[in-house]
C-alpha atoms as a PDB file:
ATOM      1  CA  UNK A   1       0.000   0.000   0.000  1.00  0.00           C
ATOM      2  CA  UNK A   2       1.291   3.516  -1.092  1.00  0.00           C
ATOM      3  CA  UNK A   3       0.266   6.071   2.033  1.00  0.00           C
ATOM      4  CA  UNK A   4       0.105   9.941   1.112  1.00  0.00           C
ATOM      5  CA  UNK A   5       3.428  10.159   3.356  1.00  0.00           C
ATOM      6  CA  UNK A   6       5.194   7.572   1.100  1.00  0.00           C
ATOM      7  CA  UNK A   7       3.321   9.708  -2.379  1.00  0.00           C
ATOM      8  CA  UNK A   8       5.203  13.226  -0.678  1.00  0.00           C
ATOM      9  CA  UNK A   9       8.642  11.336   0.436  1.00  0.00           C
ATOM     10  CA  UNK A  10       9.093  10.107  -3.662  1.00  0.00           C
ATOM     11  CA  UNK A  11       7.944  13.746  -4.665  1.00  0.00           C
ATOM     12  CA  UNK A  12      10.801  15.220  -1.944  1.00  0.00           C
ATOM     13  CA  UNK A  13      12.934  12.558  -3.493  1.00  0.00           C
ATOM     14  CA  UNK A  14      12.865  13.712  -6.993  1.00  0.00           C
ATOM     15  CA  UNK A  15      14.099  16.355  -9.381  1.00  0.00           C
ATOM     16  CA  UNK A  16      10.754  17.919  -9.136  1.00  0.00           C
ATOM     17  CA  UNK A  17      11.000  19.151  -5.834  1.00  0.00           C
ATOM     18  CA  UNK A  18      15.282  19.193  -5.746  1.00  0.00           C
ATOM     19  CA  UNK A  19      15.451  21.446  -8.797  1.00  0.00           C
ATOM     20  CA  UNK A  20      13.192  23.668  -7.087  1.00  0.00           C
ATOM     21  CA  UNK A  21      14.619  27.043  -5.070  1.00  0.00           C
ATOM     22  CA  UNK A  22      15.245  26.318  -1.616  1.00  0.00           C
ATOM     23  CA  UNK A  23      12.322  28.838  -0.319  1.00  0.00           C
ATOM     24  CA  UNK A  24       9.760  26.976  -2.750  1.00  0.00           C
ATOM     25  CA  UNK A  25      10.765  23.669  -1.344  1.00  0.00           C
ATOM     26  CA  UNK A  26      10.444  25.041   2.306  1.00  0.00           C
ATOM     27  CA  UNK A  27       6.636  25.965   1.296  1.00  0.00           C
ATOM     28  CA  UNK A  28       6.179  22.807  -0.727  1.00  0.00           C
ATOM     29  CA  UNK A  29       7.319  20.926   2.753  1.00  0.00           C
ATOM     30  CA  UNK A  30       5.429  23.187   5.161  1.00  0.00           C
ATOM     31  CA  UNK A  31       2.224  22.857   2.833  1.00  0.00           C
ATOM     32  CA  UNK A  32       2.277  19.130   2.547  1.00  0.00           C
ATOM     33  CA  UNK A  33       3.177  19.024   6.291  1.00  0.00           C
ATOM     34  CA  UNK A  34      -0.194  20.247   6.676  1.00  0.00           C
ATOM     35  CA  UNK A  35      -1.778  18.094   4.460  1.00  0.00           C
ATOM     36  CA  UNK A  36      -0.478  15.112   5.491  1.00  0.00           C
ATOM     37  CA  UNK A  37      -2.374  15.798   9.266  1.00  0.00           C
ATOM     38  CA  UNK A  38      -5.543  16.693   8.055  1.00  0.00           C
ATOM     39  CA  UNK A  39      -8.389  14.172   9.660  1.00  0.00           C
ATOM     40  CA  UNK A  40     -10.316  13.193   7.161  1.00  0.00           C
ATOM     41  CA  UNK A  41     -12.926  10.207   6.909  1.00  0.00           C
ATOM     42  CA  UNK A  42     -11.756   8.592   9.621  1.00  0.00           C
ATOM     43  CA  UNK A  43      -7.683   9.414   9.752  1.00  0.00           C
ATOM     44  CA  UNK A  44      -5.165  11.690   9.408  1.00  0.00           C
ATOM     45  CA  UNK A  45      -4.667  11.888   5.294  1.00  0.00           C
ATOM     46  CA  UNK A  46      -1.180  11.267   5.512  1.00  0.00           C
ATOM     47  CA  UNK A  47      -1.547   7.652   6.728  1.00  0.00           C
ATOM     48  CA  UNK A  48      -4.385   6.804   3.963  1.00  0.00           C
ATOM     49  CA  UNK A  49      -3.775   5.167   0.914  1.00  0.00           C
ATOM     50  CA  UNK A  50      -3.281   7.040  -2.301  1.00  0.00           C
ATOM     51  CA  UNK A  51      -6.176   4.943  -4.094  1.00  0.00           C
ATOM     52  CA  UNK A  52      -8.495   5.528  -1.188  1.00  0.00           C
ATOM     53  CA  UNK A  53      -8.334   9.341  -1.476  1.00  0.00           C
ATOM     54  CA  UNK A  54     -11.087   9.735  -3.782  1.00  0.00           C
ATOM     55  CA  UNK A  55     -12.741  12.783  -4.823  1.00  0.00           C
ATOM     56  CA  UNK A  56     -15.296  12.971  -1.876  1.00  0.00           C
ATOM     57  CA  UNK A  57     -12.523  12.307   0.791  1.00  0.00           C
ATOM     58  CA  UNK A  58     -10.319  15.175  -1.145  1.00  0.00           C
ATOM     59  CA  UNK A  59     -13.436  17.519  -1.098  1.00  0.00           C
ATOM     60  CA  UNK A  60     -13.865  17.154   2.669  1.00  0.00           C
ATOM     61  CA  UNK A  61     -10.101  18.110   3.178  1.00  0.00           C
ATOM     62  CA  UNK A  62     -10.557  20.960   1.123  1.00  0.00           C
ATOM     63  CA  UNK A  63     -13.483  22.334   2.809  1.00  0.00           C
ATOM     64  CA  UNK A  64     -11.375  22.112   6.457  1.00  0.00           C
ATOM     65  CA  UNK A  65      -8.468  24.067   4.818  1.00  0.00           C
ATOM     66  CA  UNK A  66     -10.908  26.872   3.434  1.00  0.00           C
ATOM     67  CA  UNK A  67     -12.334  27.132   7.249  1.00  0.00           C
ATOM     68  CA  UNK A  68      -8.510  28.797   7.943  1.00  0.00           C
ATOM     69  CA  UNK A  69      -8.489  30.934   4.869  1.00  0.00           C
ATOM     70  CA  UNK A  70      -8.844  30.391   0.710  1.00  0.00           C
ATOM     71  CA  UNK A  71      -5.728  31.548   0.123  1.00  0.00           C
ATOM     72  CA  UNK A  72      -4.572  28.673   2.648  1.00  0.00           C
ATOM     73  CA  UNK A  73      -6.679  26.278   1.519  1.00  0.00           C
ATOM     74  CA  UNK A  74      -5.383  27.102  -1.830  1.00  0.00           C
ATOM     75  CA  UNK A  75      -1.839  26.251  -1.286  1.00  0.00           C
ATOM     76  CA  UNK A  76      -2.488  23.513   0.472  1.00  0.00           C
ATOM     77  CA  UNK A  77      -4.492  21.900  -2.849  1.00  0.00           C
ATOM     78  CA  UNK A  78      -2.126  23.610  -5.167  1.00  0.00           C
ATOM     79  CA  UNK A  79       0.523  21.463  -2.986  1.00  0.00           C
ATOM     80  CA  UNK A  80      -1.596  17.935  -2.941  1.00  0.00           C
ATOM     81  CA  UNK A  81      -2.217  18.401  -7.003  1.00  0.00           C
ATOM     82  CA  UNK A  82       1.950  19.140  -7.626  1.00  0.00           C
ATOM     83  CA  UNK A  83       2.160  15.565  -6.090  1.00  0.00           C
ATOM     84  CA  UNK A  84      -0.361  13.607  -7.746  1.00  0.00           C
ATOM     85  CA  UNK A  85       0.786  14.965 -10.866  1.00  0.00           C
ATOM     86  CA  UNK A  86       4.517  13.671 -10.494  1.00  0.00           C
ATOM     87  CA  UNK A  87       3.107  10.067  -9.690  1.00  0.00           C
ATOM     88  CA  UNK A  88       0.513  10.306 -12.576  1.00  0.00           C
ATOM     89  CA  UNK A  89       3.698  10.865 -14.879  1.00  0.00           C
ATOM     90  CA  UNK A  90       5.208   8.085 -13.366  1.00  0.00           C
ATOM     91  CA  UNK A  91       2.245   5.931 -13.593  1.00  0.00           C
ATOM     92  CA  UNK A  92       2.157   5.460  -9.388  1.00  0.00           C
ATOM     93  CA  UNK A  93      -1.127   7.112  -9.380  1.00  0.00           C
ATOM     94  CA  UNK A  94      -3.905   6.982 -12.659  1.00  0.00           C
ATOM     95  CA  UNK A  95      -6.583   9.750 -10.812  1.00  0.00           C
ATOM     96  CA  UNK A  96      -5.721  13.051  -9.418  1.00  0.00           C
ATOM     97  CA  UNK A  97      -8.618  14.062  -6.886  1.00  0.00           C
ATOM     98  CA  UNK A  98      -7.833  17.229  -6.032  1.00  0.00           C
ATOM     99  CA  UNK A  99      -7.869  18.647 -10.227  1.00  0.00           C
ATOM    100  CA  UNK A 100     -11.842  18.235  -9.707  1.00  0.00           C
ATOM    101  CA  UNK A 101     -12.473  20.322  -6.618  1.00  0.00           C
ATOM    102  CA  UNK A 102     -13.790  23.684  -7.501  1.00  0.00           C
ATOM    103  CA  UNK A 103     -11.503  26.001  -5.913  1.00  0.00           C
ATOM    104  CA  UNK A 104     -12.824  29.108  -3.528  1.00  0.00           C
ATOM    105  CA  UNK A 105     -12.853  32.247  -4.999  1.00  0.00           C
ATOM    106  CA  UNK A 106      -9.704  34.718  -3.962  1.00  0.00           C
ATOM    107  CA  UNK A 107     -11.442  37.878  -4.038  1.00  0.00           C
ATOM    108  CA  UNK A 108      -9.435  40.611  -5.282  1.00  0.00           C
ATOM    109  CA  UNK A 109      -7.641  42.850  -2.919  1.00  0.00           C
ATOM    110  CA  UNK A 110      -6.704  46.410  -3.406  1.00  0.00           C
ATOM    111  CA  UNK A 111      -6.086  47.312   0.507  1.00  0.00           C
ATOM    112  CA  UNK A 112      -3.024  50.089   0.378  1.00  0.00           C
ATOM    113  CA  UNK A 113      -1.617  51.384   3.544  1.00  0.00           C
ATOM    114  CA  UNK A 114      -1.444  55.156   4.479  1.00  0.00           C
ATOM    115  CA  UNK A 115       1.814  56.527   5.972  1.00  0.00           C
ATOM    116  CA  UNK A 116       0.313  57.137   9.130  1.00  0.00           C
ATOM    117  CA  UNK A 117      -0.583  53.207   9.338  1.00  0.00           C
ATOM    118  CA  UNK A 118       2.868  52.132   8.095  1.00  0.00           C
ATOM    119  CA  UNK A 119       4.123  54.916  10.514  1.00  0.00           C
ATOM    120  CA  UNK A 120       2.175  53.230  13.378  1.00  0.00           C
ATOM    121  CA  UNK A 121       3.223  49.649  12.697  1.00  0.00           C
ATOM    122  CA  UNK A 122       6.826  50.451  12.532  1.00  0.00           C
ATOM    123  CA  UNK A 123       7.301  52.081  15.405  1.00  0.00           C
ATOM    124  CA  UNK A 124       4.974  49.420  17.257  1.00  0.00           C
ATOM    125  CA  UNK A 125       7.121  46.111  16.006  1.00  0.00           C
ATOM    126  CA  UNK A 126      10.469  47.850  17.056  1.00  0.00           C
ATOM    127  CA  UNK A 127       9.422  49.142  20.619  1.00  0.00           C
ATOM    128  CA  UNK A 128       9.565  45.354  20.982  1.00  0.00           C
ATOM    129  CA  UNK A 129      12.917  43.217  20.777  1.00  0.00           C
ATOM    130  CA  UNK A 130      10.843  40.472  20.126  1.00  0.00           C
ATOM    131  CA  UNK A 131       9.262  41.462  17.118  1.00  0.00           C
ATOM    132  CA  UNK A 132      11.536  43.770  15.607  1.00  0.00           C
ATOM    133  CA  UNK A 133      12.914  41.090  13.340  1.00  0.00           C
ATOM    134  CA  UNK A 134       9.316  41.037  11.767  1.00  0.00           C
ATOM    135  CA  UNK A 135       9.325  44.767  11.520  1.00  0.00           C
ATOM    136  CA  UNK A 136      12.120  44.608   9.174  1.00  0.00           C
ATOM    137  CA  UNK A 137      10.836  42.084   6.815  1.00  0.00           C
ATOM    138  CA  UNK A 138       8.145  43.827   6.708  1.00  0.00           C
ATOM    139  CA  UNK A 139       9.758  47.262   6.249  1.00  0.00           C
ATOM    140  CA  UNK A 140      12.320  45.385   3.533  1.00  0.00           C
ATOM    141  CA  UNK A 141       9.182  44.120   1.483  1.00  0.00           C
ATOM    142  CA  UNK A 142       7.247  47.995   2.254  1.00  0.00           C
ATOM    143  CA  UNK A 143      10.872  49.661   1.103  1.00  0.00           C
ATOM    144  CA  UNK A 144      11.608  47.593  -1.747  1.00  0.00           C
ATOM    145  CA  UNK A 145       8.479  46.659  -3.467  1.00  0.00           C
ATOM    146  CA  UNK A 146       8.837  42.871  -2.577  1.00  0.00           C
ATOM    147  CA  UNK A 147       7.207  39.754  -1.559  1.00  0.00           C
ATOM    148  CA  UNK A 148       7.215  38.988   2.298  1.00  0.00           C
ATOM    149  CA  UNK A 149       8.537  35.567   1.535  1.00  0.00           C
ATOM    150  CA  UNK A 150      12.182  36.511  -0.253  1.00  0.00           C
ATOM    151  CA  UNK A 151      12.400  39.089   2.445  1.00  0.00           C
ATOM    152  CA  UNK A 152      12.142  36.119   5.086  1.00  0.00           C
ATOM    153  CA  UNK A 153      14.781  34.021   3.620  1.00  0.00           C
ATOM    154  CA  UNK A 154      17.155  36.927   2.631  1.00  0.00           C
ATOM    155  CA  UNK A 155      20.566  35.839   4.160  1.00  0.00           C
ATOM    156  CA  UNK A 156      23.398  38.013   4.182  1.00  0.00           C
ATOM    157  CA  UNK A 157      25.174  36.978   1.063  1.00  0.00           C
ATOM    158  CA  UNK A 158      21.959  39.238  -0.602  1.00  0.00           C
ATOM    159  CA  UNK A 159      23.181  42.318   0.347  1.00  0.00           C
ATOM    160  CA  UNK A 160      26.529  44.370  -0.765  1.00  0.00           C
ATOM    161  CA  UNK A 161      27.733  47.570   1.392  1.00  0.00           C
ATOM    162  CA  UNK A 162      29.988  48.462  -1.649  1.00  0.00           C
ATOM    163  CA  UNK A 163      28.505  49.548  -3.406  1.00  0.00           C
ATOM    164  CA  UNK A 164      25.053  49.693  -1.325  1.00  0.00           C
ATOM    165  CA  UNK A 165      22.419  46.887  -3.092  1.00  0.00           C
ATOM    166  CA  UNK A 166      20.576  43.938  -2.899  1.00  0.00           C
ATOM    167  CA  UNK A 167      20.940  41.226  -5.133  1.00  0.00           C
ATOM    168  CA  UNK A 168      18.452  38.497  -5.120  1.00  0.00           C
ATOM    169  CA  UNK A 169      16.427  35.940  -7.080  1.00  0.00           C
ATOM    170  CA  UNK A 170      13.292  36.143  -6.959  1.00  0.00           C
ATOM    171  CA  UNK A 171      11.579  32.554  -5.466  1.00  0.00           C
ATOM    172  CA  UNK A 172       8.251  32.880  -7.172  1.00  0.00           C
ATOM    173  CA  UNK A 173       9.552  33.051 -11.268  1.00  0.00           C
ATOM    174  CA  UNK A 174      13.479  33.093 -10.520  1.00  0.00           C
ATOM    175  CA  UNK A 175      13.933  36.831 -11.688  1.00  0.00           C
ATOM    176  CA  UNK A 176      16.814  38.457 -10.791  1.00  0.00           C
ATOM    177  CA  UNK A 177      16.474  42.127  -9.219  1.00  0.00           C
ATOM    178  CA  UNK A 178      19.155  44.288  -8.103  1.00  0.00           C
ATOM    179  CA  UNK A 179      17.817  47.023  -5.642  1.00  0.00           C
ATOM    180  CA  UNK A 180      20.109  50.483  -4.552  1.00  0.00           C
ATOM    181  CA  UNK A 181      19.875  50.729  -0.627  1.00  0.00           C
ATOM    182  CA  UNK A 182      20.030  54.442   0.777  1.00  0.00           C
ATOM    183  CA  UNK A 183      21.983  55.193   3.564  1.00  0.00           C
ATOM    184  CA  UNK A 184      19.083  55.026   6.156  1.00  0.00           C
ATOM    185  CA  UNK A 185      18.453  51.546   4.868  1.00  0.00           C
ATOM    186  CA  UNK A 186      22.374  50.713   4.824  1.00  0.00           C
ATOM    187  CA  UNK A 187      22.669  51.738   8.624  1.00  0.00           C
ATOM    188  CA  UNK A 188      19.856  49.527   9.623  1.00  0.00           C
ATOM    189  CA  UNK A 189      21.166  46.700   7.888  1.00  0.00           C
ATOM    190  CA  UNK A 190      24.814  47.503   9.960  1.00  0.00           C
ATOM    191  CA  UNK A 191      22.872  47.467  12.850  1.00  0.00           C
ATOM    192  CA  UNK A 192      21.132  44.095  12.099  1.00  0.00           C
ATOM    193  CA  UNK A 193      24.592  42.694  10.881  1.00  0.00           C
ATOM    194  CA  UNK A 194      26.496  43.714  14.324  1.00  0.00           C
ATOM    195  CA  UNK A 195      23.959  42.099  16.152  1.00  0.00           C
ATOM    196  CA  UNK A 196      22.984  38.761  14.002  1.00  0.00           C
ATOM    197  CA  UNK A 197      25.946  38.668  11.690  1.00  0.00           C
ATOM    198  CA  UNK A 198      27.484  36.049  13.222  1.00  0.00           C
ATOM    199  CA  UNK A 199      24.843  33.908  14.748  1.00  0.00           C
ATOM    200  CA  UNK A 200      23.127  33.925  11.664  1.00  0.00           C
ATOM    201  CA  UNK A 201      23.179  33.855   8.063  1.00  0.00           C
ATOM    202  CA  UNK A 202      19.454  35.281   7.887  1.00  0.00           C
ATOM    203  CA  UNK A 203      19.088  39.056   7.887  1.00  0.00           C
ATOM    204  CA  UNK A 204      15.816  38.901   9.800  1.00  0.00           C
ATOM    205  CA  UNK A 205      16.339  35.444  12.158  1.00  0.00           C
ATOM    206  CA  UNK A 206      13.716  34.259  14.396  1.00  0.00           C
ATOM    207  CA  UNK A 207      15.457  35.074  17.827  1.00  0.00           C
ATOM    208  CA  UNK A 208      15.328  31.940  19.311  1.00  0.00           C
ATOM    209  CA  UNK A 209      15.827  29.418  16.175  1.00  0.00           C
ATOM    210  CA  UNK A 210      17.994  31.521  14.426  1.00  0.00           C
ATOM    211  CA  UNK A 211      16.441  30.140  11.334  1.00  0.00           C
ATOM    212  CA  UNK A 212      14.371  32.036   8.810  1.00  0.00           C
ATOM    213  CA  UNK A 213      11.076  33.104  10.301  1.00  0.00           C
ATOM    214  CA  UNK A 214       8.091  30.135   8.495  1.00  0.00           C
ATOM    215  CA  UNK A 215       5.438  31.518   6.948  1.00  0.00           C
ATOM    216  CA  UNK A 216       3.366  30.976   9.846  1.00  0.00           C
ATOM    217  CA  UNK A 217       5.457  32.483  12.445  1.00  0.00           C
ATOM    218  CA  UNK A 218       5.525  35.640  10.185  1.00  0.00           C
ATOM    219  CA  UNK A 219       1.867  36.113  10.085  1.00  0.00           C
ATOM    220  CA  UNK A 220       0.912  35.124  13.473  1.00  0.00           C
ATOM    221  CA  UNK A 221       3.684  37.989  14.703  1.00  0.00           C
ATOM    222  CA  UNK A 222       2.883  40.350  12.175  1.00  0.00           C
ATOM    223  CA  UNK A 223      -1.316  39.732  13.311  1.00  0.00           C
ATOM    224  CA  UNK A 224       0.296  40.460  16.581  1.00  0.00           C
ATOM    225  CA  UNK A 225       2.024  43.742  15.997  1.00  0.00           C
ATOM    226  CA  UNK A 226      -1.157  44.775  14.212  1.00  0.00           C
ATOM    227  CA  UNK A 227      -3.543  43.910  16.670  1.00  0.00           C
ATOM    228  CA  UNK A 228      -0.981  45.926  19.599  1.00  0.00           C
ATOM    229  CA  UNK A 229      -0.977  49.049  17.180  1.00  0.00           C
ATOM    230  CA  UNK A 230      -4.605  49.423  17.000  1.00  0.00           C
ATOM    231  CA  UNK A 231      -4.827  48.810  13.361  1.00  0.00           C
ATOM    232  CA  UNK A 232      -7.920  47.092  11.619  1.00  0.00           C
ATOM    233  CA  UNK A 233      -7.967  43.580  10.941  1.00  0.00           C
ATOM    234  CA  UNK A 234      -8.704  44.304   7.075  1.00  0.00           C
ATOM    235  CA  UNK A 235      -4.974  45.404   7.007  1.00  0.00           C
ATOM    236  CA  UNK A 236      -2.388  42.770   5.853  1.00  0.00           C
ATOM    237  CA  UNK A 237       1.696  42.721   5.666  1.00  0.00           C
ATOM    238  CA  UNK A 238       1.117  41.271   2.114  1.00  0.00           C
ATOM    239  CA  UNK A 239      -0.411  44.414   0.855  1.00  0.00           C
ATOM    240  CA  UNK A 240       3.154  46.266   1.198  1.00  0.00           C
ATOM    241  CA  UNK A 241       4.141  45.268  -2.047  1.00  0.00           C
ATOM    242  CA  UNK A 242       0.865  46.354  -3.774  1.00  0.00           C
ATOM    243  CA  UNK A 243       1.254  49.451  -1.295  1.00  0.00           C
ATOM    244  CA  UNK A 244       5.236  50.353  -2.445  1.00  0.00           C
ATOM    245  CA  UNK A 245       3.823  49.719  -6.275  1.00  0.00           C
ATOM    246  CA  UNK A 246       0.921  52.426  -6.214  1.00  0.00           C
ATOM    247  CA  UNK A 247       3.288  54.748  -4.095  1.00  0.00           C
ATOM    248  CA  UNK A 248       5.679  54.572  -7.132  1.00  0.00           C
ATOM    249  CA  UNK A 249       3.027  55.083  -9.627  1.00  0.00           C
ATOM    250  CA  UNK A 250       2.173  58.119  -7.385  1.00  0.00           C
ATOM    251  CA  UNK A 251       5.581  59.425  -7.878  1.00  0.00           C
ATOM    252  CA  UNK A 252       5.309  59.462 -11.520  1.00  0.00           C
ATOM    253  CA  UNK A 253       7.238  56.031 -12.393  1.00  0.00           C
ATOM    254  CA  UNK A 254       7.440  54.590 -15.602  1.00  0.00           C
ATOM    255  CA  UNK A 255       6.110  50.998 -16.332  1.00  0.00           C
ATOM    256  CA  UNK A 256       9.286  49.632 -17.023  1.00  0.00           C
ATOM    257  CA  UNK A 257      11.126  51.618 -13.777  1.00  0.00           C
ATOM    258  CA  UNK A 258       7.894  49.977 -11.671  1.00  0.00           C
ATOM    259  CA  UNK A 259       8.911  46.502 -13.216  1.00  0.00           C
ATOM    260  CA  UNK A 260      12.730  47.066 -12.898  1.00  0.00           C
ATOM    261  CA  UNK A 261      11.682  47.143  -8.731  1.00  0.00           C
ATOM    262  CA  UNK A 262       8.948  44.465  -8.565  1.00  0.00           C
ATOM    263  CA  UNK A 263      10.785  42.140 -10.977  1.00  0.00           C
ATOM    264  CA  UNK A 264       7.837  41.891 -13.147  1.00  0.00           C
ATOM    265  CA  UNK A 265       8.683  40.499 -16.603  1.00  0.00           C
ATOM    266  CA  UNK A 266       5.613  41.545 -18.241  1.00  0.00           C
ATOM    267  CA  UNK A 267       3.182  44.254 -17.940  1.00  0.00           C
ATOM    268  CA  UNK A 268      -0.165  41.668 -17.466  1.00  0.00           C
ATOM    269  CA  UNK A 269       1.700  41.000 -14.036  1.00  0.00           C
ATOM    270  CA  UNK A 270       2.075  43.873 -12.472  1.00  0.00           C
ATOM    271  CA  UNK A 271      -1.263  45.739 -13.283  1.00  0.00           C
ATOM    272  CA  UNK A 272      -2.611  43.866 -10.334  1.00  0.00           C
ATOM    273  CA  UNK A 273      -0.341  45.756  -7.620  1.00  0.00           C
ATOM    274  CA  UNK A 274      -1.076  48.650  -9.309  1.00  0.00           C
ATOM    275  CA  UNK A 275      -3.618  50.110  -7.468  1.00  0.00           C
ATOM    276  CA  UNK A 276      -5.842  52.967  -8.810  1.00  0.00           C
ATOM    277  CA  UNK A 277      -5.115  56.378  -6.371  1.00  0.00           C
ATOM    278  CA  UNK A 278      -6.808  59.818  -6.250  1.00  0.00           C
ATOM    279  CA  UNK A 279      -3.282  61.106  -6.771  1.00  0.00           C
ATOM    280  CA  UNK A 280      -2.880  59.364 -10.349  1.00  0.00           C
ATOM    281  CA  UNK A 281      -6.420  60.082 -10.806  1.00  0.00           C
ATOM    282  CA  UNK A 282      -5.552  63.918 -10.598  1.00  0.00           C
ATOM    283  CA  UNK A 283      -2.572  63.835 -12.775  1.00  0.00           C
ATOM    284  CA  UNK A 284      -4.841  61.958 -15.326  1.00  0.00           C
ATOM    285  CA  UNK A 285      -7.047  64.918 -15.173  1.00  0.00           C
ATOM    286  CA  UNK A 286      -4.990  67.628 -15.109  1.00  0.00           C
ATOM    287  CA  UNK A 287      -2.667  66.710 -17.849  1.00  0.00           C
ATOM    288  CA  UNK A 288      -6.188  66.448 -19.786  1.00  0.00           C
ATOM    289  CA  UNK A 289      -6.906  69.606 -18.483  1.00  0.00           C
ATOM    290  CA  UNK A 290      -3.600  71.140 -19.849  1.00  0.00           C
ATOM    291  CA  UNK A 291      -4.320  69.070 -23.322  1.00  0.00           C
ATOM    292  CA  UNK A 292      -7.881  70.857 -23.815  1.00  0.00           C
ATOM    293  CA  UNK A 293      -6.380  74.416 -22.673  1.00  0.00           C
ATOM    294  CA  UNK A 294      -3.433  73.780 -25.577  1.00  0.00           C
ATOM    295  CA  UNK A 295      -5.604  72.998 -28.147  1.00  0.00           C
ATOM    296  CA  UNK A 296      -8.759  74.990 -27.506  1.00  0.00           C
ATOM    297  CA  UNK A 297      -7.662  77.487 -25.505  1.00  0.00           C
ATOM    298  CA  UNK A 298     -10.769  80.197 -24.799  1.00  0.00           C
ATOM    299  CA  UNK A 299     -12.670  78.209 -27.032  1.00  0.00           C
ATOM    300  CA  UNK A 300     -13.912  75.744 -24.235  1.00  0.00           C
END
């Protein structure tokens, strides 16, 4: 009998998941992780035979995971259906369960924070040693335009003081960036060097691990520093990449200087973080305005 467990140790096993960059195969093994111990007609999943996972018993996992969140419930299947797939090339498995499930709608979000709540969250997560670490992933990802995760796993071989940058790849699509850091940013990073440097090759370690913060740990400290700022709930640490985009927009960026930060590779991509402001709004209109007053002058 071929359990679940044995299905994900093959798929850990393989050049599927070893090719992979080593933050996607962290997610891969936290998601499956969680698979593996949902309880599900009558046992944990993990234990259960591959051919016994049929689309009802897939369904009812699926419907536990969406109780903590689509999104979560939506890696979590995106995770299961990666390893069904490799066995289904390999002829293991003939049926892949969780390709049937209608997924739960992601709504769209288009939540920006304002200065004064980035202003208020900052100074909240570094009055605390404890979650300053947190503070600065999230102030890296705010700063730079970039995704919580590759700020969570940025080690120190990332980051040059001469000259003052950030190189990384990108863990999502493998795109390279390179990012100028001012001299605010550079001293911070000193700071965070002298005191982690050598305990840790993280930028941002999880004080007592000294490993990179999990993608758990980051929102359940994040929902934390929130919650102790006295900031509404709607408000999430994943918007500050969507928040950094619109902010450049604001400032009168280009397209392709917007996509040199985010790493974009194609315009499609990045109109989602591009969020629609009253300030782009107004430079819309008034360089209509200044259009009509060229051409027609007194006329209008």
């Amino acid at each position: 009998m071929i359990t679940v467990n044995d299905l994900c140790n093959t798929y850990f096993k393989s050049r599927f998941y070893t090719s992979l960059a080593p933050k996607t195969q962290r997610d891969y093994a936290y998601f499956l992780a969680k698979v593996a111990v949902t309880h599900v007609a009558g046992g944990w999943l993990g234990n259960m035979s591959c051919k016994k996972v049929s689309a009802i018993v897939a369904e009812g996992a699926y419907s536990q995971w969406v109780e903590h969140g689509p999104y979560y419930a939506e890696h979590l299947r995106s995770a299961a259906r990666r390893v069904w797939s490799i066995a289904e090339k390999r002829d293991t498995l003939r049926y892949n369960p969780w390709k049937g499930i209608d997924p739960v709608a992601l709504p769209p979000r288009h939540v920006k924070w304002t200065h004064e709540q980035l202003t208020t969250f900052f100074e909240t997560a570094f009055a605390e040693p404890k979650w300053s670490n947190v503070g600065l992933i999230v102030l890296l990802a705010y700063t730079f335009g970039q995704r919580l995760g590759d700020m969570r796993v940025l080690t120190w071989e990332n980051y040059c003081a001469v000259p003052r940058k950030l190189d990384l790849y990108q863990s999502k699509r493998g795109v390279g960036v390179s990012l100028p850091v001012d001299e605010s940013m550079a001293n911070t990073l000193n700071q965070q060097f002298i005191h982690w440097g050598d305990r840790s090759k993280y930028v941002c370690p999880h004080p007592v691990s000294l490993n990179a913060y999990t993608v758990e740990q980051l929102s359940k400290t994040a929902n934390k520093i929130r919650n102790a700022a006295g900031l509404p709930s709607t408000l999430r640490v994943m918007d500050m990449r969507r928040t950094a985009v619109t902010e450049a927009a604001d400032g009168g960026a280009t397209m392709a200087e917007i996509m040199s930060m985010t790493g974009h590779q194609n315009v499609s991509s990045v109109k989602p973080y591009m969020g629609k402001s009253a300030k782009q709004a107004g430079a819309a209109l008034s360089k209509r305005d200044s259009l009509i007053q060229h051409t027609y002058g007194d006329d209008t």
